[in-house]
PDB file of N, CA and C in Angstrom:
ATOM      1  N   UNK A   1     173.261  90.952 157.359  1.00  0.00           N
ATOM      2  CA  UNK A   1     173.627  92.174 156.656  1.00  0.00           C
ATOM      3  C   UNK A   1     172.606  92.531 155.585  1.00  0.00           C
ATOM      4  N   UNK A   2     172.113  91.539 154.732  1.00  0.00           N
ATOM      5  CA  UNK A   2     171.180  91.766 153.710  1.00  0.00           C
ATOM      6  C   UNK A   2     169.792  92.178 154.305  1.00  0.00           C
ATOM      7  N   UNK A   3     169.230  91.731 155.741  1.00  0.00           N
ATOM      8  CA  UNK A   3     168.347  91.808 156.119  1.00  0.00           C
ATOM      9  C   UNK A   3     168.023  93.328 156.543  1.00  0.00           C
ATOM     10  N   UNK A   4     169.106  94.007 157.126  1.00  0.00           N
ATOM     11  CA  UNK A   4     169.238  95.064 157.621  1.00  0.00           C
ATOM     12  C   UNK A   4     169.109  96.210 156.256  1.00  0.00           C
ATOM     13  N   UNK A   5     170.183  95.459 155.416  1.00  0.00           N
ATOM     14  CA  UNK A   5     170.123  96.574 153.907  1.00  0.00           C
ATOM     15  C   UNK A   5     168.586  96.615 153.479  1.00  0.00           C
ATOM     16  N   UNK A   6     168.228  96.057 153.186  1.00  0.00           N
ATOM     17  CA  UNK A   6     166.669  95.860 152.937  1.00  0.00           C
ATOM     18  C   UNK A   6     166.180  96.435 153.517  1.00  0.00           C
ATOM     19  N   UNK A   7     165.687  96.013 155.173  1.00  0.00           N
ATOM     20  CA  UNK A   7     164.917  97.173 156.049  1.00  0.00           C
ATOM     21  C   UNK A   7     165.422  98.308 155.743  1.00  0.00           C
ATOM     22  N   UNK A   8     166.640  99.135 155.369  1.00  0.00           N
ATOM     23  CA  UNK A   8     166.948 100.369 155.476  1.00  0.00           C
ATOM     24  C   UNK A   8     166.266 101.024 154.091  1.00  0.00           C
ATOM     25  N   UNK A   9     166.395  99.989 153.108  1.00  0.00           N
ATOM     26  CA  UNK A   9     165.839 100.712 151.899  1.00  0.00           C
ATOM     27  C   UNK A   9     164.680 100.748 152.063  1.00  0.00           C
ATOM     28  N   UNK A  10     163.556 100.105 152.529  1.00  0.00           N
ATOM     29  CA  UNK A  10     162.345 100.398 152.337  1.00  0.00           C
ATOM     30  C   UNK A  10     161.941 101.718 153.367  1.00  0.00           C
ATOM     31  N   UNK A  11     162.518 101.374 154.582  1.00  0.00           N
ATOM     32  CA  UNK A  11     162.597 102.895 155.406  1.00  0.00           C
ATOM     33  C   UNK A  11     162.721 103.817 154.648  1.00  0.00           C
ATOM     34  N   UNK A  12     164.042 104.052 153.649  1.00  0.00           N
ATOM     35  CA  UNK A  12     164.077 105.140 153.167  1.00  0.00           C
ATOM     36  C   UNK A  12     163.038 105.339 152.261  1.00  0.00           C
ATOM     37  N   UNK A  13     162.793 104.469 151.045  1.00  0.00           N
ATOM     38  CA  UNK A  13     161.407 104.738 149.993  1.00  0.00           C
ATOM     39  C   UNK A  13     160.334 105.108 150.660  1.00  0.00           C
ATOM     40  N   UNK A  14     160.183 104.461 151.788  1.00  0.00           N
ATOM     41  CA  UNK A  14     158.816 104.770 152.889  1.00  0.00           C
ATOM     42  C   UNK A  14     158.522 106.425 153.493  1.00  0.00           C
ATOM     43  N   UNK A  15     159.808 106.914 153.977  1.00  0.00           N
ATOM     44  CA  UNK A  15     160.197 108.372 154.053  1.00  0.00           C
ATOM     45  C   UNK A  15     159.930 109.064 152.873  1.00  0.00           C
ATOM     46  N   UNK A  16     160.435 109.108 151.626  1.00  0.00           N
ATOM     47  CA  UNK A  16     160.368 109.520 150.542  1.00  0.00           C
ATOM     48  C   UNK A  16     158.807 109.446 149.668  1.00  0.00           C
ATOM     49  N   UNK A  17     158.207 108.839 149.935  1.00  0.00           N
ATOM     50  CA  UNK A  17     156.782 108.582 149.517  1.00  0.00           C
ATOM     51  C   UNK A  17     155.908 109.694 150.391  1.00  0.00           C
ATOM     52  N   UNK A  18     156.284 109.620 152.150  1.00  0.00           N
ATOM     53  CA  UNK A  18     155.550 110.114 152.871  1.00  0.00           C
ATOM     54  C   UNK A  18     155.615 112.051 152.749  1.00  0.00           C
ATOM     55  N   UNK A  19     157.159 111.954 152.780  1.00  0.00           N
ATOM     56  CA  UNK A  19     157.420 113.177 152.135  1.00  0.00           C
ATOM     57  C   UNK A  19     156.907 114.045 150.365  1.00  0.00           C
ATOM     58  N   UNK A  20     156.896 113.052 149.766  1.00  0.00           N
ATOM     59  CA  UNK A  20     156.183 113.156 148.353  1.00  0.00           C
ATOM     60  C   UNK A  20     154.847 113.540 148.876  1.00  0.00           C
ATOM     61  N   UNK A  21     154.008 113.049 149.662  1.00  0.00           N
ATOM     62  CA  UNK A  21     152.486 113.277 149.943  1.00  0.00           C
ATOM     63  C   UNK A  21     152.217 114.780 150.349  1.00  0.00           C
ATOM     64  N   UNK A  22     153.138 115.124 151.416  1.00  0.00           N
ATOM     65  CA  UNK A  22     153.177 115.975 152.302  1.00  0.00           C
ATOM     66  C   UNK A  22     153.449 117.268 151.219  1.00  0.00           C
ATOM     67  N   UNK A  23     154.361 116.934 150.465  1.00  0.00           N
ATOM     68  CA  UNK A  23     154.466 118.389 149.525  1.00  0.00           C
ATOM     69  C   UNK A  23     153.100 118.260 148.387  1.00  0.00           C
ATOM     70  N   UNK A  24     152.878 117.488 148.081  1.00  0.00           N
ATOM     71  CA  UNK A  24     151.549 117.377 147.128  1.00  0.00           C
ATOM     72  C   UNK A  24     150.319 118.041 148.266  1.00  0.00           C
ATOM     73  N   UNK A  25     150.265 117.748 149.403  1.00  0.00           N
ATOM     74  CA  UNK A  25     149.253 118.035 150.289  1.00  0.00           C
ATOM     75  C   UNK A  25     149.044 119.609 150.264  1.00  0.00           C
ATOM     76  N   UNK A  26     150.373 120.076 150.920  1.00  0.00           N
ATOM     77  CA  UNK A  26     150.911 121.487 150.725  1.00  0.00           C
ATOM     78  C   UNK A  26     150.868 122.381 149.327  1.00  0.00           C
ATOM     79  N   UNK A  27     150.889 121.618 147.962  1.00  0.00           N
ATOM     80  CA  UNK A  27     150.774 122.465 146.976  1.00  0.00           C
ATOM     81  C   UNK A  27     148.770 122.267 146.901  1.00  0.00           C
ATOM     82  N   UNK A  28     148.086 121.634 147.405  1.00  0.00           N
ATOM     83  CA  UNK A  28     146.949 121.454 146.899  1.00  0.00           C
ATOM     84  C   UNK A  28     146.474 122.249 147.985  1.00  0.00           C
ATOM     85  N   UNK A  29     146.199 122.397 149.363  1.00  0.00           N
ATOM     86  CA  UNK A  29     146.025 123.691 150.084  1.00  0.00           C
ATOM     87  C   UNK A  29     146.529 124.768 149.337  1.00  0.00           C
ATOM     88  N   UNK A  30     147.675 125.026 148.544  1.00  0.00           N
ATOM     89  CA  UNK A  30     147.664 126.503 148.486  1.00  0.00           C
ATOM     90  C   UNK A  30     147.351 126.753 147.351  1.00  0.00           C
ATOM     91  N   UNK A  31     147.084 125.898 146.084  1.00  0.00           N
ATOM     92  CA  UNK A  31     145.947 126.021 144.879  1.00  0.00           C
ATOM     93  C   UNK A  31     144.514 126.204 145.343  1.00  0.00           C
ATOM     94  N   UNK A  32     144.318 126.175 146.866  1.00  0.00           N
ATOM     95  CA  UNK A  32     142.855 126.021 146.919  1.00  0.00           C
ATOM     96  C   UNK A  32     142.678 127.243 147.638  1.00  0.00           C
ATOM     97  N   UNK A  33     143.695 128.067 148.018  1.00  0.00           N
ATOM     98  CA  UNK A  33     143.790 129.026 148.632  1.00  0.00           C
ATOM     99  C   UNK A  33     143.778 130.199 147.582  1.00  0.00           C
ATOM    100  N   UNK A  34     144.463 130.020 146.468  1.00  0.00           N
ATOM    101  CA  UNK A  34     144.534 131.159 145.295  1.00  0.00           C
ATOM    102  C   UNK A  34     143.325 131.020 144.787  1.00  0.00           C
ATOM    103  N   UNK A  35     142.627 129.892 144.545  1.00  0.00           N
ATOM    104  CA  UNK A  35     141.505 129.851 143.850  1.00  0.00           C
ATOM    105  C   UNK A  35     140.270 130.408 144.346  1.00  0.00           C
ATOM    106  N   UNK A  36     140.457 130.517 146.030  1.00  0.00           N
ATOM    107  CA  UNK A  36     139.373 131.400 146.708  1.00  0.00           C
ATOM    108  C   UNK A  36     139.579 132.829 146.561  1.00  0.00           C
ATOM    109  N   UNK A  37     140.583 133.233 146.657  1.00  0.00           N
ATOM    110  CA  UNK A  37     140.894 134.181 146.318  1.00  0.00           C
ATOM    111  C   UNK A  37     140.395 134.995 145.198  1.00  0.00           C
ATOM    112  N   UNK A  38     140.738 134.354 143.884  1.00  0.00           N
ATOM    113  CA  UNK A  38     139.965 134.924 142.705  1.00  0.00           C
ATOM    114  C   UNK A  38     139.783 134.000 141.729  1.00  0.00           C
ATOM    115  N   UNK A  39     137.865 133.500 141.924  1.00  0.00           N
ATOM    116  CA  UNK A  39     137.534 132.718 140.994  1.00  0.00           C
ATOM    117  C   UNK A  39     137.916 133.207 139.698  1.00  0.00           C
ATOM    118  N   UNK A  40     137.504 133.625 139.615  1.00  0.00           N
ATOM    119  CA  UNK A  40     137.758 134.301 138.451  1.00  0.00           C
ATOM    120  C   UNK A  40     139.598 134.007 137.337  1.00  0.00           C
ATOM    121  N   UNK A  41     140.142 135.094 137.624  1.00  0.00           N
ATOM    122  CA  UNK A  41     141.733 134.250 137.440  1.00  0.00           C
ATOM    123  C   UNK A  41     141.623 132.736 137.637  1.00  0.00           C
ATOM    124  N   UNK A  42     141.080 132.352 138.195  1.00  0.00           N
ATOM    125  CA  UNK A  42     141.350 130.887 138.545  1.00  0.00           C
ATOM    126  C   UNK A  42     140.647 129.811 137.334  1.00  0.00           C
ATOM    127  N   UNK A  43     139.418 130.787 136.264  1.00  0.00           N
ATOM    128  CA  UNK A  43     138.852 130.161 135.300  1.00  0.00           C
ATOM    129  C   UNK A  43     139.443 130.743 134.222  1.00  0.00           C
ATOM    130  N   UNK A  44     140.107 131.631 134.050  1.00  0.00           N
ATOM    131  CA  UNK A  44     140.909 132.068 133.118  1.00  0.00           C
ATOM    132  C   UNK A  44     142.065 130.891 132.856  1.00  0.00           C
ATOM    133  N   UNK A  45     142.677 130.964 133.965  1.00  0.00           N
ATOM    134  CA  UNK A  45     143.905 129.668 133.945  1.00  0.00           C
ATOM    135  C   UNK A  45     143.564 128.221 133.615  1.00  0.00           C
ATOM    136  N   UNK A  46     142.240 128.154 133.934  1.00  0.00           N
ATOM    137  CA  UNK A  46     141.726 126.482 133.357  1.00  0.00           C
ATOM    138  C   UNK A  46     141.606 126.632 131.810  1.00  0.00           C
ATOM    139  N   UNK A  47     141.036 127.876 131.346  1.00  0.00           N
ATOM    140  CA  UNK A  47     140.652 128.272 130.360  1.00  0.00           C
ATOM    141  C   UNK A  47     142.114 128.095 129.435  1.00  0.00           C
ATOM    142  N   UNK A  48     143.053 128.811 129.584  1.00  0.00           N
ATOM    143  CA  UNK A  48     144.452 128.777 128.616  1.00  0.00           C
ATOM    144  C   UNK A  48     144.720 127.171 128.692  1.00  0.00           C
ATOM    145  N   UNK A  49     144.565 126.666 129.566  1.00  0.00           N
ATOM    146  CA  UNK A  49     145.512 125.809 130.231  1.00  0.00           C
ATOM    147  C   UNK A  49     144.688 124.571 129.245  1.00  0.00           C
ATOM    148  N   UNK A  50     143.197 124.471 129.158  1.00  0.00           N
ATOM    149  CA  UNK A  50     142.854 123.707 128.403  1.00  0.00           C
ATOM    150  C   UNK A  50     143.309 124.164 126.811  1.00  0.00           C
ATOM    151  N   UNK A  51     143.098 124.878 126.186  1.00  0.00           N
ATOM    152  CA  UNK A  51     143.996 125.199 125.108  1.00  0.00           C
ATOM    153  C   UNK A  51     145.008 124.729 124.745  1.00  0.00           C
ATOM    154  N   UNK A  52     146.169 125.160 125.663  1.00  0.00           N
ATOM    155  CA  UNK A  52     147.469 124.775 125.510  1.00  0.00           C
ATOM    156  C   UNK A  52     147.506 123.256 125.739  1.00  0.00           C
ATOM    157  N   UNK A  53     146.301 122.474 126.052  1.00  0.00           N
ATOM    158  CA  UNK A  53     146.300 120.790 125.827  1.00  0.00           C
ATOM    159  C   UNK A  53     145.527 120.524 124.666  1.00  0.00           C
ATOM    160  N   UNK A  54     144.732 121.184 124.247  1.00  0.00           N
ATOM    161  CA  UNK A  54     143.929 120.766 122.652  1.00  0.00           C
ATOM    162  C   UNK A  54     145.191 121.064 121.610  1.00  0.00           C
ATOM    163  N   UNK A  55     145.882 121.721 121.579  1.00  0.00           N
ATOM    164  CA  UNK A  55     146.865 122.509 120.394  1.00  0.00           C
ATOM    165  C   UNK A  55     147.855 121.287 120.845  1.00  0.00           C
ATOM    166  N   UNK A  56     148.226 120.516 121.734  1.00  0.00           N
ATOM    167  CA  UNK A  56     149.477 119.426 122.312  1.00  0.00           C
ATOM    168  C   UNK A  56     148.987 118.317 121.578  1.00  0.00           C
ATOM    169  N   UNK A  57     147.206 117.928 122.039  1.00  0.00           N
ATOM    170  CA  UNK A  57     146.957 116.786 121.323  1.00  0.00           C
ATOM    171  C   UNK A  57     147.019 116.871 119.866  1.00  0.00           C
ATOM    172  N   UNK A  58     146.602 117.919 119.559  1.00  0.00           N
ATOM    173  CA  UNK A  58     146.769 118.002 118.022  1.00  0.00           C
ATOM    174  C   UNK A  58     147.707 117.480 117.217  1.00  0.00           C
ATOM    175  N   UNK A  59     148.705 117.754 117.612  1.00  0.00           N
ATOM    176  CA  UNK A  59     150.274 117.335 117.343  1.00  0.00           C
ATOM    177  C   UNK A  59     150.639 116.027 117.927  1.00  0.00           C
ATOM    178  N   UNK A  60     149.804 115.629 118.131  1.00  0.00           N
ATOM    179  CA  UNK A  60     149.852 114.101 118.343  1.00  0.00           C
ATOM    180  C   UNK A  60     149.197 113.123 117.073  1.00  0.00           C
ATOM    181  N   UNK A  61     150.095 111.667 117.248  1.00  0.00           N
ATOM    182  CA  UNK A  61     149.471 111.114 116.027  1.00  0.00           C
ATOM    183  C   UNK A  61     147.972 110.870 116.343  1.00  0.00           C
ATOM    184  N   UNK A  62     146.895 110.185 115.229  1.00  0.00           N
ATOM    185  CA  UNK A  62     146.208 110.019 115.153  1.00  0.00           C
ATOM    186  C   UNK A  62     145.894 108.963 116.633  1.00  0.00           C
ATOM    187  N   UNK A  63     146.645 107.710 116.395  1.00  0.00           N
ATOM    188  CA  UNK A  63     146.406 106.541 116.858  1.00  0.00           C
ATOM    189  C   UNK A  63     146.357 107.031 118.137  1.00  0.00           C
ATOM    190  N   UNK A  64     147.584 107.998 118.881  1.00  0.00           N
ATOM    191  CA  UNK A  64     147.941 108.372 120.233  1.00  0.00           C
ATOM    192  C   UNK A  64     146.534 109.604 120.945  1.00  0.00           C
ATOM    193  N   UNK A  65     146.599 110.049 120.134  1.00  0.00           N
ATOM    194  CA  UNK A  65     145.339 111.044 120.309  1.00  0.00           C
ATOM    195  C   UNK A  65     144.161 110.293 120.536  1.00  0.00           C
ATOM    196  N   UNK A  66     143.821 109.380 119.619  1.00  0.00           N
ATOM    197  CA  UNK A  66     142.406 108.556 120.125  1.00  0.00           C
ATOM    198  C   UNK A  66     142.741 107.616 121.213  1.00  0.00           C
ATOM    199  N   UNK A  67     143.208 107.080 121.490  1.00  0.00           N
ATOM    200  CA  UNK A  67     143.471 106.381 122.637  1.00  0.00           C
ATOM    201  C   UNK A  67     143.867 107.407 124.257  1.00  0.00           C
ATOM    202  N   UNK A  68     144.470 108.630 124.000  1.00  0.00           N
ATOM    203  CA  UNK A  68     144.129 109.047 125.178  1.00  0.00           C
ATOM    204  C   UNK A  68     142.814 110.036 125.369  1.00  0.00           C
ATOM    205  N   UNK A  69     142.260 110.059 124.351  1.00  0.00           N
ATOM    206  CA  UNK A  69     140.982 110.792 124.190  1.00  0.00           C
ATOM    207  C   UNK A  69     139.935 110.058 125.215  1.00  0.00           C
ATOM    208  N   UNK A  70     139.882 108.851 124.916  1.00  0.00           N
ATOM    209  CA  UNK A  70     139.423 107.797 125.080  1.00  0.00           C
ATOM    210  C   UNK A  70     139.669 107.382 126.287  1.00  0.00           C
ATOM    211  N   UNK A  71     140.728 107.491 127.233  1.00  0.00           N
ATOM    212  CA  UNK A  71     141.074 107.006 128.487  1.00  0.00           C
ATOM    213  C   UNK A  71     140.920 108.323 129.677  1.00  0.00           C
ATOM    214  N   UNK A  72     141.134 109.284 128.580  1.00  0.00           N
ATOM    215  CA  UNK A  72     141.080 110.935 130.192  1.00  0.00           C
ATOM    216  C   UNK A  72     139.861 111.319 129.744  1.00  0.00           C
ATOM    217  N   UNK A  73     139.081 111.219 128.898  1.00  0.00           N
ATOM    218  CA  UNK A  73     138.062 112.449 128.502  1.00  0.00           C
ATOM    219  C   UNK A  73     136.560 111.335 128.699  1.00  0.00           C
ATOM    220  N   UNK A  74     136.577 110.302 127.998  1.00  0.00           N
ATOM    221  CA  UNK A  74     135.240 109.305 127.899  1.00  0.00           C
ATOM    222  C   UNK A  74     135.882 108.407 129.249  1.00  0.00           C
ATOM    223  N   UNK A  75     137.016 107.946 130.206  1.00  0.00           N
ATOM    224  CA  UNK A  75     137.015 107.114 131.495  1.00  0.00           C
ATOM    225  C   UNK A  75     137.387 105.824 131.178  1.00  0.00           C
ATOM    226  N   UNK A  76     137.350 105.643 129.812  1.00  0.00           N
ATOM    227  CA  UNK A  76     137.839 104.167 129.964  1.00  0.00           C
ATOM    228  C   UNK A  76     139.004 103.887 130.287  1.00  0.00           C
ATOM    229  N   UNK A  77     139.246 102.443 130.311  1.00  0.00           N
ATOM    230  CA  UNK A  77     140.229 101.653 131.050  1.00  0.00           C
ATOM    231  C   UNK A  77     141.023 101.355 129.822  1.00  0.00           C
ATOM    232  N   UNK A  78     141.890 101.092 129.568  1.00  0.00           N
ATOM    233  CA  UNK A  78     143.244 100.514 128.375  1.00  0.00           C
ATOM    234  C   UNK A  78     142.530  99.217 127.877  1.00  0.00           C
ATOM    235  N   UNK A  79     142.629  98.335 128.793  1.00  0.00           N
ATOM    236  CA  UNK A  79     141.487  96.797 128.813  1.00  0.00           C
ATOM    237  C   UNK A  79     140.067  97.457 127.850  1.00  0.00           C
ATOM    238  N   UNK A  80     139.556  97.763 128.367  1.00  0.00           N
ATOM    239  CA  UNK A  80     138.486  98.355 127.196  1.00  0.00           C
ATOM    240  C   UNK A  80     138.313  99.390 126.006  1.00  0.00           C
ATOM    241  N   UNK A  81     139.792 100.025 126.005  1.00  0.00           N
ATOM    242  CA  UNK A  81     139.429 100.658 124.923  1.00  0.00           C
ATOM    243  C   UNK A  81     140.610  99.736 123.709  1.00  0.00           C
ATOM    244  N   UNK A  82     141.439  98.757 124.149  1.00  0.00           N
ATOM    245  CA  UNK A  82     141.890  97.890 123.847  1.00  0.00           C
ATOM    246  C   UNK A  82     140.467  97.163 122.528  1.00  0.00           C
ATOM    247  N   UNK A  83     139.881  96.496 123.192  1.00  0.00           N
ATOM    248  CA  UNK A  83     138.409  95.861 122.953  1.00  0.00           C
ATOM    249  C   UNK A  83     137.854  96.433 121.880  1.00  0.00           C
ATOM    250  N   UNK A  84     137.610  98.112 122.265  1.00  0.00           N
ATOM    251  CA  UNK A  84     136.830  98.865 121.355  1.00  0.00           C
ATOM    252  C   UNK A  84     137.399  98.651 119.764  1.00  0.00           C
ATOM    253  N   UNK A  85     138.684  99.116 120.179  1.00  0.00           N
ATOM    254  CA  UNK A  85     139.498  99.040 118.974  1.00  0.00           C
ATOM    255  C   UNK A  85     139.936  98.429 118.285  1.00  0.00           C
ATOM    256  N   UNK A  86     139.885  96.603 118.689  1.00  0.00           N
ATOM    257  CA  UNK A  86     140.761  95.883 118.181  1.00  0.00           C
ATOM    258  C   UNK A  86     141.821  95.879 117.945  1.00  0.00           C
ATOM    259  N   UNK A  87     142.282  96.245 119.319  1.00  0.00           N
ATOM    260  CA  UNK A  87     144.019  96.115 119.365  1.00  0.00           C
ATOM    261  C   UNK A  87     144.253  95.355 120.308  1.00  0.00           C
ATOM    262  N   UNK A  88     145.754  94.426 120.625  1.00  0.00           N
ATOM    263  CA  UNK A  88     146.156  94.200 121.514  1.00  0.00           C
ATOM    264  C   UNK A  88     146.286  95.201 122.904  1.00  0.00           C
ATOM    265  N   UNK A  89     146.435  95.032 123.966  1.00  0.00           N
ATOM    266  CA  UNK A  89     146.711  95.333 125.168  1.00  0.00           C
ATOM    267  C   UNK A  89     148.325  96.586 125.084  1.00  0.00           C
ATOM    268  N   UNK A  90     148.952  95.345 124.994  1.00  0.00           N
ATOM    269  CA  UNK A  90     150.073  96.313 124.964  1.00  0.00           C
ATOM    270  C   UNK A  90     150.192  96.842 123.765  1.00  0.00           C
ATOM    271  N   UNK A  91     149.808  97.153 122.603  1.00  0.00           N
ATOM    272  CA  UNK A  91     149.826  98.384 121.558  1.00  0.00           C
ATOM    273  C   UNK A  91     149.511  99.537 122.237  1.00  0.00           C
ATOM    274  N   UNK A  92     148.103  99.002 122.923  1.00  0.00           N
ATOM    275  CA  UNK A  92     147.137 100.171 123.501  1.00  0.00           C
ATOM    276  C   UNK A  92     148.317 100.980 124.740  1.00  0.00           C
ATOM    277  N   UNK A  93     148.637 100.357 125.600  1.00  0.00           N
ATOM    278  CA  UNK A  93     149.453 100.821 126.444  1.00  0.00           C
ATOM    279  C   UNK A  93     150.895 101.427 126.198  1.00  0.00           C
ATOM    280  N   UNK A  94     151.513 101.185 125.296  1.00  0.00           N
ATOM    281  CA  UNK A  94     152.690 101.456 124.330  1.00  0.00           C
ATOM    282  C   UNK A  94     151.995 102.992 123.959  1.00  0.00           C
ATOM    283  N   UNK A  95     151.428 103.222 122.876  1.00  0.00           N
ATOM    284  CA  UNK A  95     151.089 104.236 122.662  1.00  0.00           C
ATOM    285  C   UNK A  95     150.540 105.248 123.026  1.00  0.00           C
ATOM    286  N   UNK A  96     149.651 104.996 124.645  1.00  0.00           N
ATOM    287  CA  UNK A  96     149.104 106.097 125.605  1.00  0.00           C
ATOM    288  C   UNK A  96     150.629 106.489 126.014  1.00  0.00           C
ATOM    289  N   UNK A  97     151.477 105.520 126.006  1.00  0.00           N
ATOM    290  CA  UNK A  97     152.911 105.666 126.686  1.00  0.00           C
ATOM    291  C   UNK A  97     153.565 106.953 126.036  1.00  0.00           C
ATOM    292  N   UNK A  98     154.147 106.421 124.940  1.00  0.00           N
ATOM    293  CA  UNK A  98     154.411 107.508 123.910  1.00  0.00           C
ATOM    294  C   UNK A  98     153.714 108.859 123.523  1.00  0.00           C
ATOM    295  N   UNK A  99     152.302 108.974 123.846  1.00  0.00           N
ATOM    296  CA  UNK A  99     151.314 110.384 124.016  1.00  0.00           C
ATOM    297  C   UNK A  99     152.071 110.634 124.786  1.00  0.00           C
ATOM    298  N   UNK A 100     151.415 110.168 126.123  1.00  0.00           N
ATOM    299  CA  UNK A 100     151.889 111.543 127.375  1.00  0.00           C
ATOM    300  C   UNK A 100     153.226 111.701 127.205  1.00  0.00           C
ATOM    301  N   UNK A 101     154.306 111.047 126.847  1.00  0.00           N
ATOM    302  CA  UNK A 101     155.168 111.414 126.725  1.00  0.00           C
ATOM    303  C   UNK A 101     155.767 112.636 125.551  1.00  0.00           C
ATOM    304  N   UNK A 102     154.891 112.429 124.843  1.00  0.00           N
ATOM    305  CA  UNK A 102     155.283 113.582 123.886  1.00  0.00           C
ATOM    306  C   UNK A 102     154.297 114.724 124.352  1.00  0.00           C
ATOM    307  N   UNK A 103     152.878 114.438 125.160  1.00  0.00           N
ATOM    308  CA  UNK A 103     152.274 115.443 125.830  1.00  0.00           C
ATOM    309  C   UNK A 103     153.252 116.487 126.741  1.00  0.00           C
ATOM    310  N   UNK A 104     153.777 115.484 127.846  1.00  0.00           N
ATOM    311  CA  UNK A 104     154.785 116.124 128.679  1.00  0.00           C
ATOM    312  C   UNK A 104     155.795 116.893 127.835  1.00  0.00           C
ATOM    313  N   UNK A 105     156.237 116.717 126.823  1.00  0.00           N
ATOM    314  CA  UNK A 105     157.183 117.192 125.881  1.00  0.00           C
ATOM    315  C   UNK A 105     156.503 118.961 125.157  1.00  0.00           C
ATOM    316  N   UNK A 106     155.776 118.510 124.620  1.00  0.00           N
ATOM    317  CA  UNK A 106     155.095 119.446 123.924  1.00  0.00           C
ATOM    318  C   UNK A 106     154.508 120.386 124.937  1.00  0.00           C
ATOM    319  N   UNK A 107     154.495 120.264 126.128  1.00  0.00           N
ATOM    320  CA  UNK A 107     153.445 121.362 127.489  1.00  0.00           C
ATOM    321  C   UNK A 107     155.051 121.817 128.466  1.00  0.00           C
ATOM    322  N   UNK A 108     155.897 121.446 128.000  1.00  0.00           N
ATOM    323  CA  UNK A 108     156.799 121.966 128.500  1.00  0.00           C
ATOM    324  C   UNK A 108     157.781 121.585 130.163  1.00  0.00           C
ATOM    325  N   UNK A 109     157.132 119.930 130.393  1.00  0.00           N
ATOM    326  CA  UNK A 109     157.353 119.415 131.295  1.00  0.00           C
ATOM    327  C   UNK A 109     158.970 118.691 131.228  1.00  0.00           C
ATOM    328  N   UNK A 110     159.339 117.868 132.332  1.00  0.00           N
ATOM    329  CA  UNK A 110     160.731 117.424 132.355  1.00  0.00           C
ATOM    330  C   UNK A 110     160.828 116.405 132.081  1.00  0.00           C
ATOM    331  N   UNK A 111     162.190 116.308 130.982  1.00  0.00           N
ATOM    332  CA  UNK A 111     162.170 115.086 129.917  1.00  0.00           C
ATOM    333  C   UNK A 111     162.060 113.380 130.538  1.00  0.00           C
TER     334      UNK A 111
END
């Protein structure tokens, strides 16, 4: 019985992943379809869109702001900007945590 419950759950997560792809696939064809359409609009919208993330980080603390500055914008890894900073690991990861989360908050995403 347990063996079967098991196989069924991963079937299902397995479905659900594949399906997750398939709509990500589908929204990225048709972003690439508007964007041929009109470059233009299409650099306008990068244009606000970066804005409305400089004015988010802003409102972020100090500590949270440099650490994701540091991981999306310069590429580093948590492990190394850990290093840079002289912090533990999980501080570093705790607090990128708490950014995007108040990023997602502040840009108007779901709680």
């Amino acid at each position: 019985y347990l063996s079967i419950l098991a196989r069924s759950r991963c079937l299902d997560r397995l479905r659900s992943w594949r399906n997750r792809q398939r709509s990500l696939e589908r929204g990225r064809v048709e972003l690439q379809g508007d964007a041929a359409e009109d470059p233009a609009l299409e650099q306008l919208a990068g244009a606000e869109q970066a804005v409305e993330v400089q004015t988010a980080l802003a409102q972020l603390s100090e500590h949270q702001r440099q650490i994701l500055k540091m991981a999306y914008y310069e590429g580093m890894s948590q492990t190394e900007i850990a290093k840079q900073l002289n912090l533990p690991l999980g501080t570093v990861k705790a607090r990128a945590r708490r950014g995007l989360l108040r990023l997602r908050e502040l840009l108007g995403g779901a709680p």
